[in-house]
PDB file of N, CA and C in Angstrom:
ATOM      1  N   UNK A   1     115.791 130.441 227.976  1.00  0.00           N
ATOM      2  CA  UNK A   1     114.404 130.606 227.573  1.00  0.00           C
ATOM      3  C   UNK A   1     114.281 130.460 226.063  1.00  0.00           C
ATOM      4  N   UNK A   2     113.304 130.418 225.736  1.00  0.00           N
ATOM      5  CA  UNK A   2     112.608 130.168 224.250  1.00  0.00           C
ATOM      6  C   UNK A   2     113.382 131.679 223.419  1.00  0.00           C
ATOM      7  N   UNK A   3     113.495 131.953 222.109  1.00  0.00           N
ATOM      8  CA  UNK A   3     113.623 132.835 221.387  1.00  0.00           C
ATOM      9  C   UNK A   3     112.743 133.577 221.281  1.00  0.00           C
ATOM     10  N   UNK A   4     111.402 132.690 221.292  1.00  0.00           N
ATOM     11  CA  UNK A   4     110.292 133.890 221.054  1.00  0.00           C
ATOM     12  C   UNK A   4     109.608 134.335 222.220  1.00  0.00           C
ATOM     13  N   UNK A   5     110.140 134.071 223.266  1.00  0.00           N
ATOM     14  CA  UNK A   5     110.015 135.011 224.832  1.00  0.00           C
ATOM     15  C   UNK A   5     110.791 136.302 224.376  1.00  0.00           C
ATOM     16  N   UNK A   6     112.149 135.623 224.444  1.00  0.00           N
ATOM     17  CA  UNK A   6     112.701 137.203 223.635  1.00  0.00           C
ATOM     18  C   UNK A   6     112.487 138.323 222.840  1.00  0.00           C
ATOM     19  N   UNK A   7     111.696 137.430 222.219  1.00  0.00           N
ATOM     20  CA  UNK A   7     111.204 138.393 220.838  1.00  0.00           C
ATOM     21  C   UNK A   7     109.993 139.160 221.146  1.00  0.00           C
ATOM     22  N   UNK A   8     109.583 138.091 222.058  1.00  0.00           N
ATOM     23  CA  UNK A   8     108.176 139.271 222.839  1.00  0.00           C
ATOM     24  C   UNK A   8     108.483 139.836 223.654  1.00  0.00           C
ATOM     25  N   UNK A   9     109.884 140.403 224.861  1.00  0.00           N
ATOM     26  CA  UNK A   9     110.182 140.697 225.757  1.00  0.00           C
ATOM     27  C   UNK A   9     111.026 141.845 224.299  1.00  0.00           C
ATOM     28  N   UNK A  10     111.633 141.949 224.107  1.00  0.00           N
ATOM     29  CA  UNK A  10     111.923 142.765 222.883  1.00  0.00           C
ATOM     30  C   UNK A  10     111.162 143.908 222.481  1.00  0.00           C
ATOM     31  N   UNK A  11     109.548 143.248 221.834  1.00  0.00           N
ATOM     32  CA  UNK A  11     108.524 143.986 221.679  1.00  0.00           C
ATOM     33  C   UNK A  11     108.146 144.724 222.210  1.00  0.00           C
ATOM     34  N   UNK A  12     107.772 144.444 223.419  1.00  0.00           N
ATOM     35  CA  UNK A  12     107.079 145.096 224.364  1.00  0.00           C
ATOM     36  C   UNK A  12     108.283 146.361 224.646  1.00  0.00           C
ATOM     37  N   UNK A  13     109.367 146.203 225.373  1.00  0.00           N
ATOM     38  CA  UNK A  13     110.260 147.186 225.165  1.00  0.00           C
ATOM     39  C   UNK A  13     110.368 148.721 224.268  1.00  0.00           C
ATOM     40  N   UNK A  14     110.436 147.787 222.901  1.00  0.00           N
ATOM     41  CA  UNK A  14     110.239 148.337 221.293  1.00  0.00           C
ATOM     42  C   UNK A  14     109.378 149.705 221.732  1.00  0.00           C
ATOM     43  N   UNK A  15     108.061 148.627 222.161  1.00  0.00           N
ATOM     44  CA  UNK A  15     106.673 149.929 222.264  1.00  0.00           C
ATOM     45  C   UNK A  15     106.799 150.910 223.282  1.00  0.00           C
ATOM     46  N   UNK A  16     106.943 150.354 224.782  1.00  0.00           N
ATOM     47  CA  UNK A  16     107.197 151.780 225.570  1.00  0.00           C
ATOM     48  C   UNK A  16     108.298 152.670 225.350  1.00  0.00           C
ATOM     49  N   UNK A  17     109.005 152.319 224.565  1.00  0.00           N
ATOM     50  CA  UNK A  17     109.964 153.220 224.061  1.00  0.00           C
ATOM     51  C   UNK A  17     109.285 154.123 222.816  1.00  0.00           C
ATOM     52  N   UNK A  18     108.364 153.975 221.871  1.00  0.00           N
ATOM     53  CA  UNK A  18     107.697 154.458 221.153  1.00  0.00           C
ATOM     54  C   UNK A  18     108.344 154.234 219.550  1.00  0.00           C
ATOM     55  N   UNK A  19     109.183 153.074 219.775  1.00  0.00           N
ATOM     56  CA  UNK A  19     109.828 153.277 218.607  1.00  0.00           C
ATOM     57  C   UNK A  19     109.036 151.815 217.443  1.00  0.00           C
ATOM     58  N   UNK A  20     109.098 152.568 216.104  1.00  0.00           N
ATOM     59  CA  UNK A  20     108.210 151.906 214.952  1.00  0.00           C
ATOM     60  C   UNK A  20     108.588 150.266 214.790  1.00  0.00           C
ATOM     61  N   UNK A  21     108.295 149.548 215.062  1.00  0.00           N
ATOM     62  CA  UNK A  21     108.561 148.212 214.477  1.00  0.00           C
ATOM     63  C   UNK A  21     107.516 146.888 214.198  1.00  0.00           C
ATOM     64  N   UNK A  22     108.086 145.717 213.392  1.00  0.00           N
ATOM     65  CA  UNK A  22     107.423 145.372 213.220  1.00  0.00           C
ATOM     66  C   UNK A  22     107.726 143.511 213.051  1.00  0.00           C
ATOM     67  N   UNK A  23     106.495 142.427 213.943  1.00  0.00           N
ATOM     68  CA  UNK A  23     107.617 141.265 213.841  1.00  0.00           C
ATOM     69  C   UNK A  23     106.773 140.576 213.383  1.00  0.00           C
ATOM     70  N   UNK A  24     107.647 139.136 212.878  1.00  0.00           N
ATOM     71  CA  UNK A  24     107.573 138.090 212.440  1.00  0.00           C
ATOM     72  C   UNK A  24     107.101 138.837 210.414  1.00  0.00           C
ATOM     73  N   UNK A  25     107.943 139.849 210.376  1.00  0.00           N
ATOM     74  CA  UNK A  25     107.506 140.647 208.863  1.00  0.00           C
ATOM     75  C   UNK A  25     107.977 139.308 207.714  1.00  0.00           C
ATOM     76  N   UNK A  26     107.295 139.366 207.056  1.00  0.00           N
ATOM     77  CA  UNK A  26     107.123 138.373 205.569  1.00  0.00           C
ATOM     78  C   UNK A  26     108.518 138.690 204.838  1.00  0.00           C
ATOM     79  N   UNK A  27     109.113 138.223 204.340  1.00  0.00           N
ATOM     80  CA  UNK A  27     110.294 138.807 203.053  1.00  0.00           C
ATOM     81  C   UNK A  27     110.129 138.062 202.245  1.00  0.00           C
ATOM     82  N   UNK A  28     110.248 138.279 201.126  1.00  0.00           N
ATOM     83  CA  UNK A  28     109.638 137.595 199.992  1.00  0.00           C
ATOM     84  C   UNK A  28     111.063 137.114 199.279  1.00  0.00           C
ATOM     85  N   UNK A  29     110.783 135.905 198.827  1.00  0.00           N
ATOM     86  CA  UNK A  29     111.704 135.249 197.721  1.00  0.00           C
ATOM     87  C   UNK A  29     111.596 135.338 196.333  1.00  0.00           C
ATOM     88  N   UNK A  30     112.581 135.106 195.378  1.00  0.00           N
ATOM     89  CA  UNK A  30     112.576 135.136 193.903  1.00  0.00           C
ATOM     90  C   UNK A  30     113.322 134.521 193.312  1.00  0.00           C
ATOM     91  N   UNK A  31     113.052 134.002 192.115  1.00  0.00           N
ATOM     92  CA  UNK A  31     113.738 132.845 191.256  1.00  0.00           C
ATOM     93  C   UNK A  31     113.265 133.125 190.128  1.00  0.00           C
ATOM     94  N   UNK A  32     114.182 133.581 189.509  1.00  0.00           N
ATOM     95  CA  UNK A  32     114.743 134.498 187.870  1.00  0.00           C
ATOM     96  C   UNK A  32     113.257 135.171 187.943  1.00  0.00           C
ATOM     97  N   UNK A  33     112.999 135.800 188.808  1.00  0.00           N
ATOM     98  CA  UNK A  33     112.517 137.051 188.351  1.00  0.00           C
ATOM     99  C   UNK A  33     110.875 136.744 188.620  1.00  0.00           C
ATOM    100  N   UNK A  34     110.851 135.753 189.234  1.00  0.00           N
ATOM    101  CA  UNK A  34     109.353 135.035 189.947  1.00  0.00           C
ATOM    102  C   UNK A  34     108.828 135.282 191.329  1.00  0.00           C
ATOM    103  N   UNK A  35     108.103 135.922 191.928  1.00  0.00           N
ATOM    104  CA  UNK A  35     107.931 136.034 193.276  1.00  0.00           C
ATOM    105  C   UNK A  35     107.511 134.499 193.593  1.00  0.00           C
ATOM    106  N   UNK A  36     108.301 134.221 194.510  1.00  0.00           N
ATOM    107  CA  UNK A  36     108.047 132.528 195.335  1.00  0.00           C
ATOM    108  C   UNK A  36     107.204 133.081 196.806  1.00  0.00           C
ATOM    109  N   UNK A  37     107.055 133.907 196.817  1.00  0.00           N
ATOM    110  CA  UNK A  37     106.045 134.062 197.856  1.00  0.00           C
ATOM    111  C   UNK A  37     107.000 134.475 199.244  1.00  0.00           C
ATOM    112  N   UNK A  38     106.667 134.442 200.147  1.00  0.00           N
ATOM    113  CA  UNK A  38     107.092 134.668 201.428  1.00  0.00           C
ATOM    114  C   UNK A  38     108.150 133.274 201.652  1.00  0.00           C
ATOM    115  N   UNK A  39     109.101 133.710 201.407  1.00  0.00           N
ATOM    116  CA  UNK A  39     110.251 132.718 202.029  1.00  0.00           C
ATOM    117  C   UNK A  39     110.761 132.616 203.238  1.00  0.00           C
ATOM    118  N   UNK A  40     110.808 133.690 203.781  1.00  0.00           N
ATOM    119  CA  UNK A  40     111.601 133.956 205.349  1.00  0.00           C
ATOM    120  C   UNK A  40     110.553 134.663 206.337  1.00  0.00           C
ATOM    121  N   UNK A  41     110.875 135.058 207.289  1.00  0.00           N
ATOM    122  CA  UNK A  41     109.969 135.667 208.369  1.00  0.00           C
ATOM    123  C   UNK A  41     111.081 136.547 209.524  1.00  0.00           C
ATOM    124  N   UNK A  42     111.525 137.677 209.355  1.00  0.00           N
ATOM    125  CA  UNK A  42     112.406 138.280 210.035  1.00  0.00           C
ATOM    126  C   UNK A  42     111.751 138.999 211.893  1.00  0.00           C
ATOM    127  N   UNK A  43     112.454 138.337 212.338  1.00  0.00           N
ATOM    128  CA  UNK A  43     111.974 138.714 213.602  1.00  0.00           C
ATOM    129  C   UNK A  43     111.817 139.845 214.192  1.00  0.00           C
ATOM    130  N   UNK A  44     112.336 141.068 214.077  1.00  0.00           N
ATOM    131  CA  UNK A  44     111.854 142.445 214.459  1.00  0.00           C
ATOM    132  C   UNK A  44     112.446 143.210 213.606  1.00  0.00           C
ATOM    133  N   UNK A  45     111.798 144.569 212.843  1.00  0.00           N
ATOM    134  CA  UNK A  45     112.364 145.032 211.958  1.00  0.00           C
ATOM    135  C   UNK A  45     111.989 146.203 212.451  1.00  0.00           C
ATOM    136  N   UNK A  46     112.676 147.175 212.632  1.00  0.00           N
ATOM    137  CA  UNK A  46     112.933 148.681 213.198  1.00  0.00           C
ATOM    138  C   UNK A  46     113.235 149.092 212.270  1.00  0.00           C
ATOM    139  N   UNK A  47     111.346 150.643 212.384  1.00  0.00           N
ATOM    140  CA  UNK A  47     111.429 151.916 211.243  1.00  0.00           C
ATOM    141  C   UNK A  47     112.116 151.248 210.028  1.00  0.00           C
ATOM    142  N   UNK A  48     111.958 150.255 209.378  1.00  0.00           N
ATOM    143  CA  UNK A  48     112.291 149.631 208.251  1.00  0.00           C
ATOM    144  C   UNK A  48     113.625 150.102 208.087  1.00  0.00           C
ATOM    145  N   UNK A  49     114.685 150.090 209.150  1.00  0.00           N
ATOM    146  CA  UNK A  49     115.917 150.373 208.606  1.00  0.00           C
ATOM    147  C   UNK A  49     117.212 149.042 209.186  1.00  0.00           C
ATOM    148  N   UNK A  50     116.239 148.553 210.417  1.00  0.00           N
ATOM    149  CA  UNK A  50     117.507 147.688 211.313  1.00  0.00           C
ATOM    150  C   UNK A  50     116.365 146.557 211.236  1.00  0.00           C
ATOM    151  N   UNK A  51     117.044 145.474 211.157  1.00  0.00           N
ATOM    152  CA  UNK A  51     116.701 143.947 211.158  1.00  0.00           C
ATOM    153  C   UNK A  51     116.883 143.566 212.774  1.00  0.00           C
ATOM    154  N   UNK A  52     116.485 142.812 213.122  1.00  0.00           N
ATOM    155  CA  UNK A  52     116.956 142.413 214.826  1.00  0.00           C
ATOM    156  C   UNK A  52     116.606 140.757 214.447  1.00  0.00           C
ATOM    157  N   UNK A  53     117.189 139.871 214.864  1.00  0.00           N
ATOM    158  CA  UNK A  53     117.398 138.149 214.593  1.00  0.00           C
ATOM    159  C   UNK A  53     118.008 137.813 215.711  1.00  0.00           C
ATOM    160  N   UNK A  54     116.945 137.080 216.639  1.00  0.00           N
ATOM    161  CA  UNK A  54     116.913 136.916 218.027  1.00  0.00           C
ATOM    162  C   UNK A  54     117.256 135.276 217.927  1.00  0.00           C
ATOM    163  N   UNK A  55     118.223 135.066 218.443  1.00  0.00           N
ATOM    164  CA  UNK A  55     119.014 133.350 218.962  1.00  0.00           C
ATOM    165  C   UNK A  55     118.794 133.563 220.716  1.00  0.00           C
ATOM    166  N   UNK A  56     118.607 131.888 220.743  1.00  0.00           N
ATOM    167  CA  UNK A  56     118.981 131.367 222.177  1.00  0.00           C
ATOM    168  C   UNK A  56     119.979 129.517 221.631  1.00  0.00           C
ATOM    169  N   UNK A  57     120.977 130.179 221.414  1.00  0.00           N
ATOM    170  CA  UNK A  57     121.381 128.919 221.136  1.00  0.00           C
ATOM    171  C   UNK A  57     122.758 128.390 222.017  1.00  0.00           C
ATOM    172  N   UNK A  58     122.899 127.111 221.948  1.00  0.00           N
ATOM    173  CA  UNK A  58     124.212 126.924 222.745  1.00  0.00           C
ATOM    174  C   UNK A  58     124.798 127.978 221.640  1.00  0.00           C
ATOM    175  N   UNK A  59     125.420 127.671 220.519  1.00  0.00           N
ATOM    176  CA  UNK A  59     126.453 128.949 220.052  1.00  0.00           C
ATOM    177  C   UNK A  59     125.931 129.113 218.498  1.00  0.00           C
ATOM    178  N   UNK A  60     126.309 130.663 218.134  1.00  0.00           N
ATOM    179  CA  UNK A  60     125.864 131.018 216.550  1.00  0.00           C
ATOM    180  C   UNK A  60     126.550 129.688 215.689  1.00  0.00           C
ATOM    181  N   UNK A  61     126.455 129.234 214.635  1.00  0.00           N
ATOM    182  CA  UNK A  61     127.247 128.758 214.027  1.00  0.00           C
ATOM    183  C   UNK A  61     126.900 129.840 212.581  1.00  0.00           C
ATOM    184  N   UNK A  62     126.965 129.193 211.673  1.00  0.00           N
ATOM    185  CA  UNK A  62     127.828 130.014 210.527  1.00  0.00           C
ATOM    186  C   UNK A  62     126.606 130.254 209.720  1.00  0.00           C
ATOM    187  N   UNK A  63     125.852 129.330 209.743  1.00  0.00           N
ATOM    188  CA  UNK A  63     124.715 129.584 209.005  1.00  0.00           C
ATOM    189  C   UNK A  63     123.659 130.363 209.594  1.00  0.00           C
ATOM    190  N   UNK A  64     123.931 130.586 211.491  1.00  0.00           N
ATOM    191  CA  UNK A  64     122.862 131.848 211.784  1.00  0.00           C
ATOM    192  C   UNK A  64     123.079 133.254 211.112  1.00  0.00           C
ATOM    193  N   UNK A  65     124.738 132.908 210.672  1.00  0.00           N
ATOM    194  CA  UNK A  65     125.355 135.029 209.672  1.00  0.00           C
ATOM    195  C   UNK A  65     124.570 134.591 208.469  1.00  0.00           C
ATOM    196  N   UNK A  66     124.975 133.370 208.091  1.00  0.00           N
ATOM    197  CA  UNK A  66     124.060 133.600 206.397  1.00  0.00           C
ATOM    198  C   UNK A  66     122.635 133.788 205.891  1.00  0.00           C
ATOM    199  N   UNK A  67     122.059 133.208 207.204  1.00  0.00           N
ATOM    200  CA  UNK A  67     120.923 133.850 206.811  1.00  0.00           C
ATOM    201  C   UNK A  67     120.562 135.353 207.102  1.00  0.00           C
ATOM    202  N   UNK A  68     121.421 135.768 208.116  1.00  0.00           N
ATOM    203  CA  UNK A  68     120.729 137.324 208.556  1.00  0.00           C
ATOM    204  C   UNK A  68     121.394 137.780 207.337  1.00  0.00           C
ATOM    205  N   UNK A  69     122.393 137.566 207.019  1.00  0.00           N
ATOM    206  CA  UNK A  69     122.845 137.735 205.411  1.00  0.00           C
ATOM    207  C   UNK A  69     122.019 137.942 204.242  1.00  0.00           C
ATOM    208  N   UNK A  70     121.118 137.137 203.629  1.00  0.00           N
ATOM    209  CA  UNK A  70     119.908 136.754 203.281  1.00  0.00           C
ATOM    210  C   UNK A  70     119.014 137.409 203.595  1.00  0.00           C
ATOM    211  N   UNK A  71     118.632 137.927 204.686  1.00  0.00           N
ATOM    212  CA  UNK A  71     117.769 138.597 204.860  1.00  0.00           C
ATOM    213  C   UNK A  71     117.799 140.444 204.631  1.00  0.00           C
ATOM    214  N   UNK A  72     119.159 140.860 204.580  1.00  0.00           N
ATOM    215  CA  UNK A  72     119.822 142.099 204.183  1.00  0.00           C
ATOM    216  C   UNK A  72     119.532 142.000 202.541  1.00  0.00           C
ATOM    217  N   UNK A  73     120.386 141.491 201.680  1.00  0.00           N
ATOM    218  CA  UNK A  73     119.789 141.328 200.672  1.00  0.00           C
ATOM    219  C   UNK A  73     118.439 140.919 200.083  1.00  0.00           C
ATOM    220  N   UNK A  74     117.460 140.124 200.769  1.00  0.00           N
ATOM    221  CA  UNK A  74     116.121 140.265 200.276  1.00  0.00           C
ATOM    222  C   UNK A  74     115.319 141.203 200.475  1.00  0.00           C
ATOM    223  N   UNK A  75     115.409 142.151 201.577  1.00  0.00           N
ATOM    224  CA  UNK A  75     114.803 142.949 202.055  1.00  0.00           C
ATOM    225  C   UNK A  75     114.847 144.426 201.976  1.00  0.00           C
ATOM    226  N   UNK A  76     116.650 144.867 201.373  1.00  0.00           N
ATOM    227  CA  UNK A  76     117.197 145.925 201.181  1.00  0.00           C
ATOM    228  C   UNK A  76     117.567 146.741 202.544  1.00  0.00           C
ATOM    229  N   UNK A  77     116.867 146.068 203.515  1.00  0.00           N
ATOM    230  CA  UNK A  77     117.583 146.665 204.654  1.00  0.00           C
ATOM    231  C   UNK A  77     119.299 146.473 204.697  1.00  0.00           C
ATOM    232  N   UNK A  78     120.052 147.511 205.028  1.00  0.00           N
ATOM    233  CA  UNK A  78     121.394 147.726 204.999  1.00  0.00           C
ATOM    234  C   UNK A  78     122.217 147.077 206.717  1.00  0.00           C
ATOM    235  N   UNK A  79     121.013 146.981 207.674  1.00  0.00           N
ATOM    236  CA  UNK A  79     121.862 146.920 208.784  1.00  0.00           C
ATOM    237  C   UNK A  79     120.982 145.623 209.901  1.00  0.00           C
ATOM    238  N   UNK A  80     121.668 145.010 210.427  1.00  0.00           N
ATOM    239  CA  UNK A  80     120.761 143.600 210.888  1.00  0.00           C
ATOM    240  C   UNK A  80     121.908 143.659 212.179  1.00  0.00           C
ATOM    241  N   UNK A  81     120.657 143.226 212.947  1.00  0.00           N
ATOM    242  CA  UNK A  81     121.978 142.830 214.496  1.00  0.00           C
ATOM    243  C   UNK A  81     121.394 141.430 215.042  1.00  0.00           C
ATOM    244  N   UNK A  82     122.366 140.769 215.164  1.00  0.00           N
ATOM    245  CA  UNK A  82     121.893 139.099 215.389  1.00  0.00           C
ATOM    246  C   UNK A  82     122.090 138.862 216.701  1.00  0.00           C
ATOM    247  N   UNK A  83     121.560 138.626 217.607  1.00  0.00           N
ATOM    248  CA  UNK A  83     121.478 138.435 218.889  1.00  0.00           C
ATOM    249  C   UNK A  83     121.145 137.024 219.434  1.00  0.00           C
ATOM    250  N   UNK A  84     122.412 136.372 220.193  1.00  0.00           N
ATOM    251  CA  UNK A  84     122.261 135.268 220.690  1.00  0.00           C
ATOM    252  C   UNK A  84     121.959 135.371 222.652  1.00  0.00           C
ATOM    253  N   UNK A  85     120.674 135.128 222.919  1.00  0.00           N
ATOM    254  CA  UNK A  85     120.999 135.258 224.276  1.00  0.00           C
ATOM    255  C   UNK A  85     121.411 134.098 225.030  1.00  0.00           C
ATOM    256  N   UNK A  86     121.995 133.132 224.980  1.00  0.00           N
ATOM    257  CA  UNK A  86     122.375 132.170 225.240  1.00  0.00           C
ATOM    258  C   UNK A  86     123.978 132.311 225.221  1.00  0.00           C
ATOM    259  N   UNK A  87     124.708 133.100 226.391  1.00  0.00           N
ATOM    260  CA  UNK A  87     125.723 133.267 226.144  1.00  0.00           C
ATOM    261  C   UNK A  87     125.688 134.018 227.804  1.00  0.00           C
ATOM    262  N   UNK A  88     127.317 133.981 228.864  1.00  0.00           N
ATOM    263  CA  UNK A  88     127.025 134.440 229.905  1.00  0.00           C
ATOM    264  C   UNK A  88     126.839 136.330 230.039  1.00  0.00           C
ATOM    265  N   UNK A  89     127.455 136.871 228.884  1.00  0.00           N
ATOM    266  CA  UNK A  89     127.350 138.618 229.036  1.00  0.00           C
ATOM    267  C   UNK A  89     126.805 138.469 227.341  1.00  0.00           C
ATOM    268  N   UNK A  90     125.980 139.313 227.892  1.00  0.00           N
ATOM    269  CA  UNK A  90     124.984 139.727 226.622  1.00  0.00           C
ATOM    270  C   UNK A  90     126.184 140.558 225.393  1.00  0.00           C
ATOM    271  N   UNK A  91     127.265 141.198 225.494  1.00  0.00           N
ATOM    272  CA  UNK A  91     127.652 141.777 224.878  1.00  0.00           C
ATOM    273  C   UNK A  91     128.573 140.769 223.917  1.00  0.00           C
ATOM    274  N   UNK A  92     128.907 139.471 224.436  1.00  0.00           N
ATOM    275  CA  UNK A  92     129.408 138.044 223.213  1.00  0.00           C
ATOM    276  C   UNK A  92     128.141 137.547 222.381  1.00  0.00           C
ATOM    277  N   UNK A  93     127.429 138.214 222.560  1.00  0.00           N
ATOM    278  CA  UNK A  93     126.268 137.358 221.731  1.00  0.00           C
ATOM    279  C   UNK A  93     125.730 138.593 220.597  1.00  0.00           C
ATOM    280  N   UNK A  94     126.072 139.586 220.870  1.00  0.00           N
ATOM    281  CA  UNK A  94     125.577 140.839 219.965  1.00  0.00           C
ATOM    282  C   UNK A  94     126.513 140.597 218.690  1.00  0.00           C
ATOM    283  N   UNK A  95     126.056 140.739 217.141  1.00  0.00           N
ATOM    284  CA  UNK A  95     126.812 140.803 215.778  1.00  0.00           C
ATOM    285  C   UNK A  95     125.750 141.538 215.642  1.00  0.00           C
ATOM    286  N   UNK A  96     126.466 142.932 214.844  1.00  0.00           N
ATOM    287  CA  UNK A  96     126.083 143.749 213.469  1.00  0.00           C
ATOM    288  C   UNK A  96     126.620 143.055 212.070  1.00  0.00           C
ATOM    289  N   UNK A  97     125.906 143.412 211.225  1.00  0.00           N
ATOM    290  CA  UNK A  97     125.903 142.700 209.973  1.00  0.00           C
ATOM    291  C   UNK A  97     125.567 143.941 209.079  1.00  0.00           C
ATOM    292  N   UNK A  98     126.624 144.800 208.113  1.00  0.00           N
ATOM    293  CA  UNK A  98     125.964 145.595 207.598  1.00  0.00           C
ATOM    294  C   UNK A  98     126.597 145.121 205.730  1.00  0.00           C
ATOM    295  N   UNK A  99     125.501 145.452 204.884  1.00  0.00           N
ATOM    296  CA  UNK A  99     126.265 145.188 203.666  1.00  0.00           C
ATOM    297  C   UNK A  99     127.462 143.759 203.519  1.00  0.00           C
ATOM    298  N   UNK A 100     127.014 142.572 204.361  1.00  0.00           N
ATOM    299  CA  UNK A 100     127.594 141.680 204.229  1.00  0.00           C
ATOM    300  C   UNK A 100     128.767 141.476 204.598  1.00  0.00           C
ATOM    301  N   UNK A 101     129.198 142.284 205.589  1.00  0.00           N
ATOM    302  CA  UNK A 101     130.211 142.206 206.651  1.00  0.00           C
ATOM    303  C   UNK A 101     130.035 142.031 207.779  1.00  0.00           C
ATOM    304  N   UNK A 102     130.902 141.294 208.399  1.00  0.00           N
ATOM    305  CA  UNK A 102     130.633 140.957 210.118  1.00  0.00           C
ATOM    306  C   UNK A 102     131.223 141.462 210.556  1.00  0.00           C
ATOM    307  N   UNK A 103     131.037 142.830 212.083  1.00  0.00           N
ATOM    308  CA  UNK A 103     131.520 143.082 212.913  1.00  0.00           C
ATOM    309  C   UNK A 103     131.256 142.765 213.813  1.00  0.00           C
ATOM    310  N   UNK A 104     131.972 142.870 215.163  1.00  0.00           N
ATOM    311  CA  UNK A 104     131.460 142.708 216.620  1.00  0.00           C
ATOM    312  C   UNK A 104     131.392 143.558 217.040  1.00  0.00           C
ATOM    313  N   UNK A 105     129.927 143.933 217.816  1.00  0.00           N
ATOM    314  CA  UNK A 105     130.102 145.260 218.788  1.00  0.00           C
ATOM    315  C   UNK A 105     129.959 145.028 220.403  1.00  0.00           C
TER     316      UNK A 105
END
């Protein structure tokens, strides 16, 4: 399916659970010290503490970590989980990303 089925199947979840979030949130870019405006668009951001970056891809490659990368540092959020559902057990497709390290959980 599409990513942004996910991301709305996500949502909806999010809410009957009662928990704070918020998608397609703006993050803003900068260049020496210039706001460039809204550069990125992070796909679900939980109680402003966890990032969520929803894939349906045949496979992550390297540049889906750098940007959730990117998005930790623009945003100051500390913790991002990148989710590929395009994979046969949901638990190969789950990465935490905290402070610019990759684990698998």
């Amino acid at each position: 399916m599409l990513e942004s089925i996910y991301e709305t199947a996500f949502a909806v979840e999010l809410k009957k659970r009662g928990i704070p979030f918020s998608r397609q949130r703006g993050i803003p870019a900068f260049y020496e010290g210039e706001d460039l405006g809204i550069g990125f668009r992070a796909d679900i951001i939980m109680e402003d503490k966890l990032l969520v970056e929803l894939k349906s891809v045949e496979r992550l490659e390297k540049v889906h970590h750098k940007i959730v990368l990117t998005y930790l540092r623009l945003s100051g959020i500390k913790l991002a989980i990148l989710v590929n559902f395009n994979v046969e057990l949901i638990k190969e497709g789950i990465h935490r990303k905290i402070n610019g390290d990759l684990f698998y959980s």
